[in-house]
PDB file of N, CA and C in Angstrom:
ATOM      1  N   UNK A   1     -50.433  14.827 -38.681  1.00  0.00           N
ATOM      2  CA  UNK A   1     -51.362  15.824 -39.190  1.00  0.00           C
ATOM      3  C   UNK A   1     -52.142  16.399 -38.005  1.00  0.00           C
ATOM      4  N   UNK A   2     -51.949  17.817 -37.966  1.00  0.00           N
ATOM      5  CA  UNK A   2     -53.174  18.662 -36.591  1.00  0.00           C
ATOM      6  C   UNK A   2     -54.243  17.961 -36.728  1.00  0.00           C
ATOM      7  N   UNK A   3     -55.283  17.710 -35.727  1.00  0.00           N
ATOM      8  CA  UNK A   3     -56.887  17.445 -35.732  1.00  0.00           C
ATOM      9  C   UNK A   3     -57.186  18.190 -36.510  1.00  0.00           C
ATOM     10  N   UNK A   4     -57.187  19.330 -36.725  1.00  0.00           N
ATOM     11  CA  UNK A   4     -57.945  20.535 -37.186  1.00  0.00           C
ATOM     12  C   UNK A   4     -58.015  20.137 -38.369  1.00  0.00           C
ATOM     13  N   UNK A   5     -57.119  19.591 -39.084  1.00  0.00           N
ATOM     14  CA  UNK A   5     -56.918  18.857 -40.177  1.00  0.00           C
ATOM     15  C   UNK A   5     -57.483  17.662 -40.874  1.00  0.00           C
ATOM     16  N   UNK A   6     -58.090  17.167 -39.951  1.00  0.00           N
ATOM     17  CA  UNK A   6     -58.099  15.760 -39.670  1.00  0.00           C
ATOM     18  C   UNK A   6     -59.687  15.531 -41.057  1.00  0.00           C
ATOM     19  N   UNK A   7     -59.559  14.516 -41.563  1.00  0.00           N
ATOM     20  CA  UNK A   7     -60.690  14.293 -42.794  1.00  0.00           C
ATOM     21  C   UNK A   7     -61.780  14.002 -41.320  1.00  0.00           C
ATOM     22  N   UNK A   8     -63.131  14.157 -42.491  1.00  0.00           N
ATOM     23  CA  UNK A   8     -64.402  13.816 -41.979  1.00  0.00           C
ATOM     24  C   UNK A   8     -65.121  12.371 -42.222  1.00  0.00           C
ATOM     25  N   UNK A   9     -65.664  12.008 -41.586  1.00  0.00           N
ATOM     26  CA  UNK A   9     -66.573  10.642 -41.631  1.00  0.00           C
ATOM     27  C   UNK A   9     -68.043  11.476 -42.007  1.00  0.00           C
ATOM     28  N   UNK A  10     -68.506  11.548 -43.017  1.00  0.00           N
ATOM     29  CA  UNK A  10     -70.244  11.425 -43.072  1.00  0.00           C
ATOM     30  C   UNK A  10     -70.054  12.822 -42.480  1.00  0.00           C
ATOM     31  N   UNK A  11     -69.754  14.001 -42.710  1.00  0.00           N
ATOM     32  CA  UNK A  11     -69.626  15.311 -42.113  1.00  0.00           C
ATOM     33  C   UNK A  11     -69.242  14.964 -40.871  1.00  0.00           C
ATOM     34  N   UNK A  12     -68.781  14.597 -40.176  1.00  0.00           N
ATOM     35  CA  UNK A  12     -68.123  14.618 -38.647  1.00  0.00           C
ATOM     36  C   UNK A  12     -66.788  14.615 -38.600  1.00  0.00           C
ATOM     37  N   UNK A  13     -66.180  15.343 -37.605  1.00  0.00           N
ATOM     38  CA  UNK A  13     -64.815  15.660 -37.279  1.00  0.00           C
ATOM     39  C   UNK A  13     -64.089  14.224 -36.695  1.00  0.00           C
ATOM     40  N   UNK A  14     -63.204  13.503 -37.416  1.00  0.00           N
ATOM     41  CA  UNK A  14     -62.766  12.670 -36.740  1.00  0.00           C
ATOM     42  C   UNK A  14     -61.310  12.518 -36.129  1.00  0.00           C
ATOM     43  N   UNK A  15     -60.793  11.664 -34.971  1.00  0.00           N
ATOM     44  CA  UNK A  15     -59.727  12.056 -34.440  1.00  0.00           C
ATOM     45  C   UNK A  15     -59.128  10.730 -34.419  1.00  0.00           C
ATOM     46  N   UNK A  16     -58.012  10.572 -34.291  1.00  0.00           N
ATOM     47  CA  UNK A  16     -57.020   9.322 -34.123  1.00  0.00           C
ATOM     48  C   UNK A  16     -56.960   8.142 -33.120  1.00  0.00           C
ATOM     49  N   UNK A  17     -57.401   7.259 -33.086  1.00  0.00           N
ATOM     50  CA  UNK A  17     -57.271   6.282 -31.829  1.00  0.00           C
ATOM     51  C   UNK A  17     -55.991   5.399 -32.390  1.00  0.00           C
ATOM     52  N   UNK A  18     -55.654   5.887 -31.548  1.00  0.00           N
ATOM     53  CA  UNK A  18     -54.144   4.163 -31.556  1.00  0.00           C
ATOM     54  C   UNK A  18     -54.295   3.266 -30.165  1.00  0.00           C
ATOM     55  N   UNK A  19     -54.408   2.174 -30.130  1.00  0.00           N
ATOM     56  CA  UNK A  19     -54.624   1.114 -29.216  1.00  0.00           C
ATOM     57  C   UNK A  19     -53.032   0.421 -29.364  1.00  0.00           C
ATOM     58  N   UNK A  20     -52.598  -0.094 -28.051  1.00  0.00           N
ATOM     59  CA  UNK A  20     -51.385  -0.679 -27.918  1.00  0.00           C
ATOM     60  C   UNK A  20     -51.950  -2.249 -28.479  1.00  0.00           C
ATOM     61  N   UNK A  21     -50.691  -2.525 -29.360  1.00  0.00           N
ATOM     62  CA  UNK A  21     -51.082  -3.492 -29.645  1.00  0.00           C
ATOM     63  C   UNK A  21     -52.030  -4.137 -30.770  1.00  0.00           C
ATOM     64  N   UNK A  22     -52.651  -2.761 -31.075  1.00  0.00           N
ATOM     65  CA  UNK A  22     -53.790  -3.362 -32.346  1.00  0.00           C
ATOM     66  C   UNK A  22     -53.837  -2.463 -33.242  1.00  0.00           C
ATOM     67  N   UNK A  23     -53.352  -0.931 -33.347  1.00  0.00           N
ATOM     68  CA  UNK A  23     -53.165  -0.010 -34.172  1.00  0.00           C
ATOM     69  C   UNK A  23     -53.827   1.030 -33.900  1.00  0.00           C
ATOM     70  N   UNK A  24     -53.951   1.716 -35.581  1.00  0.00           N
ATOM     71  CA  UNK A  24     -54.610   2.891 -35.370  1.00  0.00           C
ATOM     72  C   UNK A  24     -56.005   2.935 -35.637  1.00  0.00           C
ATOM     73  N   UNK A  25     -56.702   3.946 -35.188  1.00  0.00           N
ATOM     74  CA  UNK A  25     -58.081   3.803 -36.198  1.00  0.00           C
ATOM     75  C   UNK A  25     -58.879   6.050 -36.355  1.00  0.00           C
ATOM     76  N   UNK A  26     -59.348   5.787 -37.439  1.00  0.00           N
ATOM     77  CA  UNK A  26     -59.960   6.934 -37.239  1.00  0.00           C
ATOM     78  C   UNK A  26     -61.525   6.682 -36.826  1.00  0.00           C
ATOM     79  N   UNK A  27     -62.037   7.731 -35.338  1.00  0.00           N
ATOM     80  CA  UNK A  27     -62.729   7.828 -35.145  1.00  0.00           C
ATOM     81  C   UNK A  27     -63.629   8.899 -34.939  1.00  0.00           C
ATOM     82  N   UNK A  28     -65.151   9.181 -35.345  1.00  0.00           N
ATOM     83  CA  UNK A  28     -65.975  10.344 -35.077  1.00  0.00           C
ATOM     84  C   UNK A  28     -65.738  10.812 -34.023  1.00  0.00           C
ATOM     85  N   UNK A  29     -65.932  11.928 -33.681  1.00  0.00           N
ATOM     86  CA  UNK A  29     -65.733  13.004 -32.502  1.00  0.00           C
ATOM     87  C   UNK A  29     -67.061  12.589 -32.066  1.00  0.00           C
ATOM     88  N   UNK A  30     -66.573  12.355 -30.580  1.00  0.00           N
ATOM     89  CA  UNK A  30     -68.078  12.478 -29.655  1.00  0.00           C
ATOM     90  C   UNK A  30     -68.490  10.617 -29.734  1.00  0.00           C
ATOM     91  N   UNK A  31     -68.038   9.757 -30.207  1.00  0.00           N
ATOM     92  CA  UNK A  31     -67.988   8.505 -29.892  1.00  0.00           C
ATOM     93  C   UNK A  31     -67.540   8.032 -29.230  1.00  0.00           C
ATOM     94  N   UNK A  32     -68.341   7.060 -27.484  1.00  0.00           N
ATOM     95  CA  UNK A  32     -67.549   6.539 -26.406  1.00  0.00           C
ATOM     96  C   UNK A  32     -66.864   5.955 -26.799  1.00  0.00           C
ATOM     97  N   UNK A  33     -65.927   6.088 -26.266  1.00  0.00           N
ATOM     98  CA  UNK A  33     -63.842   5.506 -25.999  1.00  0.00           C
ATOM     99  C   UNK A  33     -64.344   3.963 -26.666  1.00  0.00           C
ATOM    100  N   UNK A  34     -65.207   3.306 -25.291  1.00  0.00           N
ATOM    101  CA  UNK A  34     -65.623   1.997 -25.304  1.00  0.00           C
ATOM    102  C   UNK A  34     -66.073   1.394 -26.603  1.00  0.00           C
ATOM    103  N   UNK A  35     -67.227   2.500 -27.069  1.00  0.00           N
ATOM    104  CA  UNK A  35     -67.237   1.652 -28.300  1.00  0.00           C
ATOM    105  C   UNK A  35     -66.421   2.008 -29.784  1.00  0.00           C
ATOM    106  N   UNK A  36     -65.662   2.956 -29.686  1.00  0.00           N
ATOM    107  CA  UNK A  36     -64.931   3.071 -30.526  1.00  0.00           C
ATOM    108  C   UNK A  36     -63.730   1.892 -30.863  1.00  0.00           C
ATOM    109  N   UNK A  37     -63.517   1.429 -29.525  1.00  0.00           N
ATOM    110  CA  UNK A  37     -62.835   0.082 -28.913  1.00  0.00           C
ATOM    111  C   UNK A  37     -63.163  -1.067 -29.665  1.00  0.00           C
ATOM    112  N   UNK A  38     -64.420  -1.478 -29.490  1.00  0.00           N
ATOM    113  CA  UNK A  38     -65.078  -2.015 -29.538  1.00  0.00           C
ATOM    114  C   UNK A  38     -65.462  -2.534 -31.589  1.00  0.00           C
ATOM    115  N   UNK A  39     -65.458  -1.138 -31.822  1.00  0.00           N
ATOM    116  CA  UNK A  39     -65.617  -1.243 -33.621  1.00  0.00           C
ATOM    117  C   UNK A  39     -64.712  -1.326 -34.013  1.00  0.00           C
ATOM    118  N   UNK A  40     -63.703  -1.500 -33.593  1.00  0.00           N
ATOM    119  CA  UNK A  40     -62.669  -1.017 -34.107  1.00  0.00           C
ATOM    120  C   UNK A  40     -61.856  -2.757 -33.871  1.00  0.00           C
ATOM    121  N   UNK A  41     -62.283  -3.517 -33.181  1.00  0.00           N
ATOM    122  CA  UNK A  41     -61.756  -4.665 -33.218  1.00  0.00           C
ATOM    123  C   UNK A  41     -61.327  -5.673 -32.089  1.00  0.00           C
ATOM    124  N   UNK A  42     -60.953  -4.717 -31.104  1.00  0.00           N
ATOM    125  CA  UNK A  42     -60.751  -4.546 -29.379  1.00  0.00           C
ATOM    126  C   UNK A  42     -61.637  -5.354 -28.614  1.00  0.00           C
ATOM    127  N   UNK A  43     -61.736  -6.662 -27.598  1.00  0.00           N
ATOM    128  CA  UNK A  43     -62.236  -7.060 -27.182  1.00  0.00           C
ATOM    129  C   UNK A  43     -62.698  -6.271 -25.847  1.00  0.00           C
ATOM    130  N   UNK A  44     -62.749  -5.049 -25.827  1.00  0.00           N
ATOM    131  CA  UNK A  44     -62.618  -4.770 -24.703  1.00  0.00           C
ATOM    132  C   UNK A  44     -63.691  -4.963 -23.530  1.00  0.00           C
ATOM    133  N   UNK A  45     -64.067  -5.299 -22.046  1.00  0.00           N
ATOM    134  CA  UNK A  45     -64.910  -5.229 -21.574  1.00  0.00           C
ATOM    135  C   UNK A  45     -65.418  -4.328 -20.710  1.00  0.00           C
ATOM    136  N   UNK A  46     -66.820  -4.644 -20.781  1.00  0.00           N
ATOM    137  CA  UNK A  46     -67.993  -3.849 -20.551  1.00  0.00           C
ATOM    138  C   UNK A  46     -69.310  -4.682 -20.022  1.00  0.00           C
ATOM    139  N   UNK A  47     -68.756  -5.189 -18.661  1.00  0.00           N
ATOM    140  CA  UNK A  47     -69.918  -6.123 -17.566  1.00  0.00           C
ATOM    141  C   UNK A  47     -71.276  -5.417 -17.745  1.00  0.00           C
ATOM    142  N   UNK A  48     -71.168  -4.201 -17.149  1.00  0.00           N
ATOM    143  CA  UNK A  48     -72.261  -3.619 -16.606  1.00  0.00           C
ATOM    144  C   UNK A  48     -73.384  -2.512 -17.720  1.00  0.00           C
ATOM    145  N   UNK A  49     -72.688  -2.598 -18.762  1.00  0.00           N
ATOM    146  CA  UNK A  49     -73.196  -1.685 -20.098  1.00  0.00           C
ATOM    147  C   UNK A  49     -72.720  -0.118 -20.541  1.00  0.00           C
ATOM    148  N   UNK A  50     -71.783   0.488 -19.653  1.00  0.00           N
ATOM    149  CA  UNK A  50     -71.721   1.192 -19.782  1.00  0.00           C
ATOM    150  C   UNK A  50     -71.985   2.435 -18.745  1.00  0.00           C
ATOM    151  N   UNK A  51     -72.034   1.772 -17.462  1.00  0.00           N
ATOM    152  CA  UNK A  51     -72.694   2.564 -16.509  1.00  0.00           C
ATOM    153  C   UNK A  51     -71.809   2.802 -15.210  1.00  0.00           C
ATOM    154  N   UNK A  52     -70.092   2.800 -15.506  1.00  0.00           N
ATOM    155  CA  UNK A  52     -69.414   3.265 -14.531  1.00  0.00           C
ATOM    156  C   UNK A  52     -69.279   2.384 -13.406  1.00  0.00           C
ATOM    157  N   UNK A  53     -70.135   1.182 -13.057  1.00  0.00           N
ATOM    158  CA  UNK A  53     -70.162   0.113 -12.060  1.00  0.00           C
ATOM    159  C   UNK A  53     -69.309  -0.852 -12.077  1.00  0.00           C
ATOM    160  N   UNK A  54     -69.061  -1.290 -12.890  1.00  0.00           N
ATOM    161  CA  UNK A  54     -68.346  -3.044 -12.818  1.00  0.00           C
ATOM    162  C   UNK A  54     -66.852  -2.293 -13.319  1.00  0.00           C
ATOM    163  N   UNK A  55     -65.922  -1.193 -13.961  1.00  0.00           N
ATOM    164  CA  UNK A  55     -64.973  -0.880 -13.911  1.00  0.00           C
ATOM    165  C   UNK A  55     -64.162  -1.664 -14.450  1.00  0.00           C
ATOM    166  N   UNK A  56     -64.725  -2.614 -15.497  1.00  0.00           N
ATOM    167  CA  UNK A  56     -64.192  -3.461 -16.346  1.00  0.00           C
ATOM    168  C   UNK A  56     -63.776  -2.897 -17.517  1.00  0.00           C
ATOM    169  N   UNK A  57     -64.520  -2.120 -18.135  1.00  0.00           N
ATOM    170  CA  UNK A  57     -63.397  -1.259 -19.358  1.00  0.00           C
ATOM    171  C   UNK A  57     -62.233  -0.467 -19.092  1.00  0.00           C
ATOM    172  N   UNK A  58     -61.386  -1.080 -18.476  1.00  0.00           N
ATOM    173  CA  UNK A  58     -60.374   0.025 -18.163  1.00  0.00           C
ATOM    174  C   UNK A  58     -59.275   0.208 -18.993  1.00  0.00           C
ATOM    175  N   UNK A  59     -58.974   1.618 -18.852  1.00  0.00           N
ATOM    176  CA  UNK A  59     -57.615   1.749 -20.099  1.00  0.00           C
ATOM    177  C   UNK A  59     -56.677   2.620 -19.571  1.00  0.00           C
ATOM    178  N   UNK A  60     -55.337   2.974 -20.229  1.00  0.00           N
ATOM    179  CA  UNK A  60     -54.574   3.372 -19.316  1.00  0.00           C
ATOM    180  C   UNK A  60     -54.470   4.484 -20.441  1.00  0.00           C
ATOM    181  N   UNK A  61     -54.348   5.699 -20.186  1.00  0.00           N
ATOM    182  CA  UNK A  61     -54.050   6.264 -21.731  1.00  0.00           C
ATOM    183  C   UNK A  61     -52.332   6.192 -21.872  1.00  0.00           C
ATOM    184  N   UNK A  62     -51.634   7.102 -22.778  1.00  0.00           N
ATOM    185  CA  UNK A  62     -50.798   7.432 -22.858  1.00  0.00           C
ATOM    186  C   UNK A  62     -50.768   8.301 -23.982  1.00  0.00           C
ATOM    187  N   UNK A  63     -51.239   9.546 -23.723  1.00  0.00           N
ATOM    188  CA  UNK A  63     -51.880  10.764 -24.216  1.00  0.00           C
ATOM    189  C   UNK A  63     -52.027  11.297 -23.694  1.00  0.00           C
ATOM    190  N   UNK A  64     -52.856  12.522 -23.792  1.00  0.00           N
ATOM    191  CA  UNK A  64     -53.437  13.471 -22.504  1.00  0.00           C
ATOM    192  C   UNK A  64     -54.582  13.035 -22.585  1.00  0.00           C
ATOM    193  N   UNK A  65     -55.185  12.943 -21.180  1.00  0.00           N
ATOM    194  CA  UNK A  65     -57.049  12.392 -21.097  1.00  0.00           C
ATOM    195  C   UNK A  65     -57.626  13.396 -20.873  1.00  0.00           C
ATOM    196  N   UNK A  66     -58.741  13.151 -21.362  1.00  0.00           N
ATOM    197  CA  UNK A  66     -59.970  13.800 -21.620  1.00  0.00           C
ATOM    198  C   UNK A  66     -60.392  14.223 -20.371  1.00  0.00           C
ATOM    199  N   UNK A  67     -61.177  14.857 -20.291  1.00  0.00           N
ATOM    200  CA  UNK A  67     -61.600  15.300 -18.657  1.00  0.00           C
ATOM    201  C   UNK A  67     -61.991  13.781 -18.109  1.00  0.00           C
ATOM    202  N   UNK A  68     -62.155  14.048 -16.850  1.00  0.00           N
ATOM    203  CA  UNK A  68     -63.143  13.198 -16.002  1.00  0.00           C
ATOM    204  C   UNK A  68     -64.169  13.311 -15.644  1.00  0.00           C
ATOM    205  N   UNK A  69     -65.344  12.881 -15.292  1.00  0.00           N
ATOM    206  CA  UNK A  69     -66.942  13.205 -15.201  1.00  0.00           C
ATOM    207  C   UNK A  69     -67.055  12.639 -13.390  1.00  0.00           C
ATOM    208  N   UNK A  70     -67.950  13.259 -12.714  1.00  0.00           N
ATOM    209  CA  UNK A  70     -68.488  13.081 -11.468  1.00  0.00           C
ATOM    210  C   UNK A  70     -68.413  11.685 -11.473  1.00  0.00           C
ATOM    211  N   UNK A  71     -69.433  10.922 -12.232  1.00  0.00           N
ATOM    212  CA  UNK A  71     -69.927   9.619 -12.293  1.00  0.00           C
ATOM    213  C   UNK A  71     -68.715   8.804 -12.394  1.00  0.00           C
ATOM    214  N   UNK A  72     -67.695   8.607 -12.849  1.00  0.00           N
ATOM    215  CA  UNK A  72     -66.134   8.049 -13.487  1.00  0.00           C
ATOM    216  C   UNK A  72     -65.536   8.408 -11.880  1.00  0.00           C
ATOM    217  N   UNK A  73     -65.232   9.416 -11.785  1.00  0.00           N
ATOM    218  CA  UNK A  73     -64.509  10.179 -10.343  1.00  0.00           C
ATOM    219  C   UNK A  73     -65.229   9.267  -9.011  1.00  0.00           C
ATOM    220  N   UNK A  74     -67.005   9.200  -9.139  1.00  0.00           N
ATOM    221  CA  UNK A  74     -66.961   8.562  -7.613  1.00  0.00           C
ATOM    222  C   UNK A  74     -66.867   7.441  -7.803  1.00  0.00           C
ATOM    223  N   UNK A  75     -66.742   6.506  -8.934  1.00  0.00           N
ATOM    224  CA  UNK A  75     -66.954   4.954  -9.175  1.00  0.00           C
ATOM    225  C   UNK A  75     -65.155   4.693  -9.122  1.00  0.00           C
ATOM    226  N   UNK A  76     -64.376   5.038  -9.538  1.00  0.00           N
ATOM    227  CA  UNK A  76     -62.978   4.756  -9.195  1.00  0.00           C
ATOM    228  C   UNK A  76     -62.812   5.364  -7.404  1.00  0.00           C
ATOM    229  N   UNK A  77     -63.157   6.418  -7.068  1.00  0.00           N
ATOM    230  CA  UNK A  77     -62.782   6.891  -5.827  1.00  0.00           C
ATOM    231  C   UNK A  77     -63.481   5.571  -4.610  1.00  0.00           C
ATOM    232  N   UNK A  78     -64.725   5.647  -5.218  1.00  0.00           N
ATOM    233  CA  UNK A  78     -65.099   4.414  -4.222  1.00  0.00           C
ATOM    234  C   UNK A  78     -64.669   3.092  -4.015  1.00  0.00           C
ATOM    235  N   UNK A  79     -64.013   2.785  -5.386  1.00  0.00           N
ATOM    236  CA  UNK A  79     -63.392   1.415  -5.525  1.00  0.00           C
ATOM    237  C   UNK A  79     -61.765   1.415  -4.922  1.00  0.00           C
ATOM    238  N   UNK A  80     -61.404   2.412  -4.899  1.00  0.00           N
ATOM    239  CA  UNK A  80     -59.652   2.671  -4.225  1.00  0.00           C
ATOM    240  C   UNK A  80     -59.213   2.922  -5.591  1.00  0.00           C
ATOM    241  N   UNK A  81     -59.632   3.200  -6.779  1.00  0.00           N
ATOM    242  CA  UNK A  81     -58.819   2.816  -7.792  1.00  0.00           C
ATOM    243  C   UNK A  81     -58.870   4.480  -8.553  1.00  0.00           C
ATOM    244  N   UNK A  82     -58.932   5.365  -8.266  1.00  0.00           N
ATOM    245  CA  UNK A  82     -58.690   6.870  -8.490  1.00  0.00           C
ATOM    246  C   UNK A  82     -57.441   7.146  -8.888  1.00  0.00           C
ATOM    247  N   UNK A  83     -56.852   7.493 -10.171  1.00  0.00           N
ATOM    248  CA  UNK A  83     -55.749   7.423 -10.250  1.00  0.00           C
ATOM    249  C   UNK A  83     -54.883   6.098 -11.364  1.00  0.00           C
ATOM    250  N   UNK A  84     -55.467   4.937 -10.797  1.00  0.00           N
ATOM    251  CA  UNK A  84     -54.660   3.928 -11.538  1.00  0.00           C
ATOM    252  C   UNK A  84     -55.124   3.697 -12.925  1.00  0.00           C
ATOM    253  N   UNK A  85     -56.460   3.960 -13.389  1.00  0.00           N
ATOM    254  CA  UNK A  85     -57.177   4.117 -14.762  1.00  0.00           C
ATOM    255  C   UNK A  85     -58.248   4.517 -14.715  1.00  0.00           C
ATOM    256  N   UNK A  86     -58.789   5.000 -16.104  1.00  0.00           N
ATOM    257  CA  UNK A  86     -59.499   5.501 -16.447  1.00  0.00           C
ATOM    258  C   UNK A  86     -60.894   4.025 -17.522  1.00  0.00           C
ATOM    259  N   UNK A  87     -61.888   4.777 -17.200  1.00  0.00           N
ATOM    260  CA  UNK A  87     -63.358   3.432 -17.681  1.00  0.00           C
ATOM    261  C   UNK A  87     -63.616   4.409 -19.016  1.00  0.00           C
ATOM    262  N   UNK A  88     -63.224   3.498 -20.277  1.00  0.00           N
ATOM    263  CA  UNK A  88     -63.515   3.741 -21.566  1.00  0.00           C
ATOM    264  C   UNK A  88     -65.079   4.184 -21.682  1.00  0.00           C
ATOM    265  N   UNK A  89     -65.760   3.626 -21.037  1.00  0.00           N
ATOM    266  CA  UNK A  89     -67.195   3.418 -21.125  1.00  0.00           C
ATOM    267  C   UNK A  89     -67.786   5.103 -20.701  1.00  0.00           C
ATOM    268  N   UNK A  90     -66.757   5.940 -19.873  1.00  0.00           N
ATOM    269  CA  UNK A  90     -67.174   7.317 -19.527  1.00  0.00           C
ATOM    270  C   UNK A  90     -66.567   8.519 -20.703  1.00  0.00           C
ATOM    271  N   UNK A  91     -65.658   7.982 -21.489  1.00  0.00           N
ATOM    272  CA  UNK A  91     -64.869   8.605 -22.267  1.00  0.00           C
ATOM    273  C   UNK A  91     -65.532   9.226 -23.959  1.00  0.00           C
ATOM    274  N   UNK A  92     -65.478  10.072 -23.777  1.00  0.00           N
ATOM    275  CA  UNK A  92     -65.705  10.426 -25.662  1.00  0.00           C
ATOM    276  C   UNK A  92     -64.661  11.012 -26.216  1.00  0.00           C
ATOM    277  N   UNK A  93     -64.864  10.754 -27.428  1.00  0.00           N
ATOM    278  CA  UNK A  93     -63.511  11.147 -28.185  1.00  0.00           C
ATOM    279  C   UNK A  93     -63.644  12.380 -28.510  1.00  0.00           C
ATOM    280  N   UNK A  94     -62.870  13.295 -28.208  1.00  0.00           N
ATOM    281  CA  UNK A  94     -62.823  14.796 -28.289  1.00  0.00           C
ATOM    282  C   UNK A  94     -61.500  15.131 -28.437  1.00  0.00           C
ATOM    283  N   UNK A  95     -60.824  14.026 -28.805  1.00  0.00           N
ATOM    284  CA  UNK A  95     -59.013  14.393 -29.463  1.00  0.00           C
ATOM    285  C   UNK A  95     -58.346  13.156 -29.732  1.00  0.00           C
ATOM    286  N   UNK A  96     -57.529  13.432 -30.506  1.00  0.00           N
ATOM    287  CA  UNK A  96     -56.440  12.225 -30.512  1.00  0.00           C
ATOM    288  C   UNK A  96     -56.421  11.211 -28.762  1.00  0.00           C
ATOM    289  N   UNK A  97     -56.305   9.827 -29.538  1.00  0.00           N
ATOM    290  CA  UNK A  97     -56.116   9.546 -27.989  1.00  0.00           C
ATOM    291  C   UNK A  97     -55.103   7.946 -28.008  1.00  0.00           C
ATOM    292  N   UNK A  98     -54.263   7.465 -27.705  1.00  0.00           N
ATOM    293  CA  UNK A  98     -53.059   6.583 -27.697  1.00  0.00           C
ATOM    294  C   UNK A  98     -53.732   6.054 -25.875  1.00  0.00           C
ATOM    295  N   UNK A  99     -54.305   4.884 -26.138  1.00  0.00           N
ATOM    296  CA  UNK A  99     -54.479   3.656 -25.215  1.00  0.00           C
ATOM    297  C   UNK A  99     -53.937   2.814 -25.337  1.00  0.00           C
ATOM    298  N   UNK A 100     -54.181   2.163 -23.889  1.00  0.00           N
ATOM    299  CA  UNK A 100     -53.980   0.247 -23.744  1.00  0.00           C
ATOM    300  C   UNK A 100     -55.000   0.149 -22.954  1.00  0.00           C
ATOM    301  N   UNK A 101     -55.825  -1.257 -23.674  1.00  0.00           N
ATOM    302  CA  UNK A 101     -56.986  -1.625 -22.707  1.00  0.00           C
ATOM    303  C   UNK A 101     -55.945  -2.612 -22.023  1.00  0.00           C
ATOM    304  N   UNK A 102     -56.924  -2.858 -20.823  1.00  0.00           N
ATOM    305  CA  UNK A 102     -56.426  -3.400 -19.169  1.00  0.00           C
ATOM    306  C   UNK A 102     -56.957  -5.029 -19.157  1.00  0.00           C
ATOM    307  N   UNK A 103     -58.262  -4.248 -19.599  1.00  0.00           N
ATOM    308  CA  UNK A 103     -58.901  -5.752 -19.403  1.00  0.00           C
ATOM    309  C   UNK A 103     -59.663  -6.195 -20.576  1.00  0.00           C
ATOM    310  N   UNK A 104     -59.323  -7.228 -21.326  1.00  0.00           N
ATOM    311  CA  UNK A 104     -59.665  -7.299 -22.404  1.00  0.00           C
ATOM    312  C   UNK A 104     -60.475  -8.778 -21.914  1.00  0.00           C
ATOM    313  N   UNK A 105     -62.043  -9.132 -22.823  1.00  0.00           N
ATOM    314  CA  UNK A 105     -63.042  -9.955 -22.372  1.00  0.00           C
ATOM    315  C   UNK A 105     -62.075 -11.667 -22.682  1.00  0.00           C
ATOM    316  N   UNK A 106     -61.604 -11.270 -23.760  1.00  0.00           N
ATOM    317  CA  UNK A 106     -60.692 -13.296 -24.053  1.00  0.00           C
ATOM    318  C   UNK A 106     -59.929 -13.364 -23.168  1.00  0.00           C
ATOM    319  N   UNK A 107     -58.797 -12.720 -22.586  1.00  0.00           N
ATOM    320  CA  UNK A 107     -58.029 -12.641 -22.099  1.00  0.00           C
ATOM    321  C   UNK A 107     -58.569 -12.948 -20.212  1.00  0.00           C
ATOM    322  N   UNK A 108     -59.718 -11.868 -19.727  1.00  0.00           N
ATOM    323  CA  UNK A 108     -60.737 -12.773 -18.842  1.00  0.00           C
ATOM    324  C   UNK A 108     -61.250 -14.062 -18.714  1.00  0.00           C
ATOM    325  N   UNK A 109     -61.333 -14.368 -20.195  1.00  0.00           N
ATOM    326  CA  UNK A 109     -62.602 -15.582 -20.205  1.00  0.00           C
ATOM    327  C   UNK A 109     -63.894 -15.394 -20.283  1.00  0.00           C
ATOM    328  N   UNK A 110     -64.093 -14.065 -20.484  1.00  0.00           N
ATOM    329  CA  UNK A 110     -66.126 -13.796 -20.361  1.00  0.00           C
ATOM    330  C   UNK A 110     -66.039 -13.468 -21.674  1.00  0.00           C
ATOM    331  N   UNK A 111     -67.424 -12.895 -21.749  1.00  0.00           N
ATOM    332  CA  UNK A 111     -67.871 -12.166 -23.438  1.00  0.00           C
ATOM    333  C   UNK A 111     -67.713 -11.171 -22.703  1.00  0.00           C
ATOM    334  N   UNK A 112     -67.807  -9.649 -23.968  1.00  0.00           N
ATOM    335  CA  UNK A 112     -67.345  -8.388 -23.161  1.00  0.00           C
ATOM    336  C   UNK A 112     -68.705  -7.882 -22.106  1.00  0.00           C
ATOM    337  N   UNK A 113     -69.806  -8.096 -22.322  1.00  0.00           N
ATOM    338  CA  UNK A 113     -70.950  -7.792 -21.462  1.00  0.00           C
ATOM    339  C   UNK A 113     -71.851  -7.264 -22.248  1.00  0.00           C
ATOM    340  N   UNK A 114     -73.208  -6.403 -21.357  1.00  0.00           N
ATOM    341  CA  UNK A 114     -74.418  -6.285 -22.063  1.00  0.00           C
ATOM    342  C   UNK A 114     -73.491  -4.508 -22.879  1.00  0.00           C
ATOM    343  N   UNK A 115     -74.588  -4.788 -23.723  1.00  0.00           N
ATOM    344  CA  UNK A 115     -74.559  -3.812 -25.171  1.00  0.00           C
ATOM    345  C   UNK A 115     -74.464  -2.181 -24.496  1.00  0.00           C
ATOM    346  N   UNK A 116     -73.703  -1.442 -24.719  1.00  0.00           N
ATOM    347  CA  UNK A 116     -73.105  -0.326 -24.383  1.00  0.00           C
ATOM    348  C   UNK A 116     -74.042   0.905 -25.275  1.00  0.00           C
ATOM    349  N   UNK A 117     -75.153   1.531 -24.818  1.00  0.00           N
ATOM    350  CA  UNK A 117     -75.815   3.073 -25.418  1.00  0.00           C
ATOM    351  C   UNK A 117     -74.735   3.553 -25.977  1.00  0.00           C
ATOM    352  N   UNK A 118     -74.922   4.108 -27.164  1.00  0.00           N
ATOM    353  CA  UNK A 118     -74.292   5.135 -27.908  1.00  0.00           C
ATOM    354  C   UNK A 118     -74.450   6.333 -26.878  1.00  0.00           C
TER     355      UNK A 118
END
C-alpha cells in the first residue's frame, strides 16, 4: 500500500517499520527511528541518550535513508565509521523504512542506556 495511503494513529500519518528479524510495525511520522525501535519491542541500544556520542544505536537500513543531519555526519566521520551505519537515535520516521539493528543491548550484555527525548 503507497504511504499516502497509509491509515492514521490518533490523526497522524503513519509509515511502515520492518526490523530484520522481528517484523513489521506501524509507526507515527516524525518518531525517532530509536524509539520507534524501542516500542516496538527491539532491544536496541542507546548508551548515551540519544545524543549522537556513544554510536551504539546503530542500524543498517535496507531501504532508502532518510537524510543525514550535521550532528550524525560529524559523530560517524570522527569515529572512522561514515558510511558503515547509520545512529537510529538521529533518525525520524518520514517514510517507510526496512532495518537491522547492529547492536542490540542483550546481545552486548548492558541494558540499552539512559532514556532517549522524544
Amino acid at each position: 500500500m503507497p504511504s499516502l495511503l497509509r491509515a492514521t494513529i490518533a490523526g497522524l500519518k503513519t509509515y511502515k517499520l520492518t526490523v530484520e528479524g522481528f517484523g513489521t510495525y506501524e509507526v507515527p511520522e516524525g518518531k525517532k527511528l530509536v524509539l520507534a525501535l524501542e516500542e516496538s519491542g527491539v532491544d536496541v541500544s542507546h548508551r548515551c541518550g540519544g545524543n549522537a556520542r556513544c554510536t551504539t544505536c546503530r542500524v543498517k537500513f535496507h531501504s532508502e535513508e532518510p537524510p543525514m543531519g550535521k550532528v550524525e555526519h560529524d559523530s560517524l566521520e570522527e569515529d572512522g565509521e561514515l558510511g558503515n551505519f547509520r545512529l537510529s537515535c538521529q533518525s525520524r520516521m518520514d517514510r517507510d523504512m526496512h532495518v537491522e539493528v547492529l547492536m542490540r543491548a542483550s546481545v552486548e550484555g548492558w541494558d540499552p542506556g539512559i532514556e532517549v527525548e522524544a
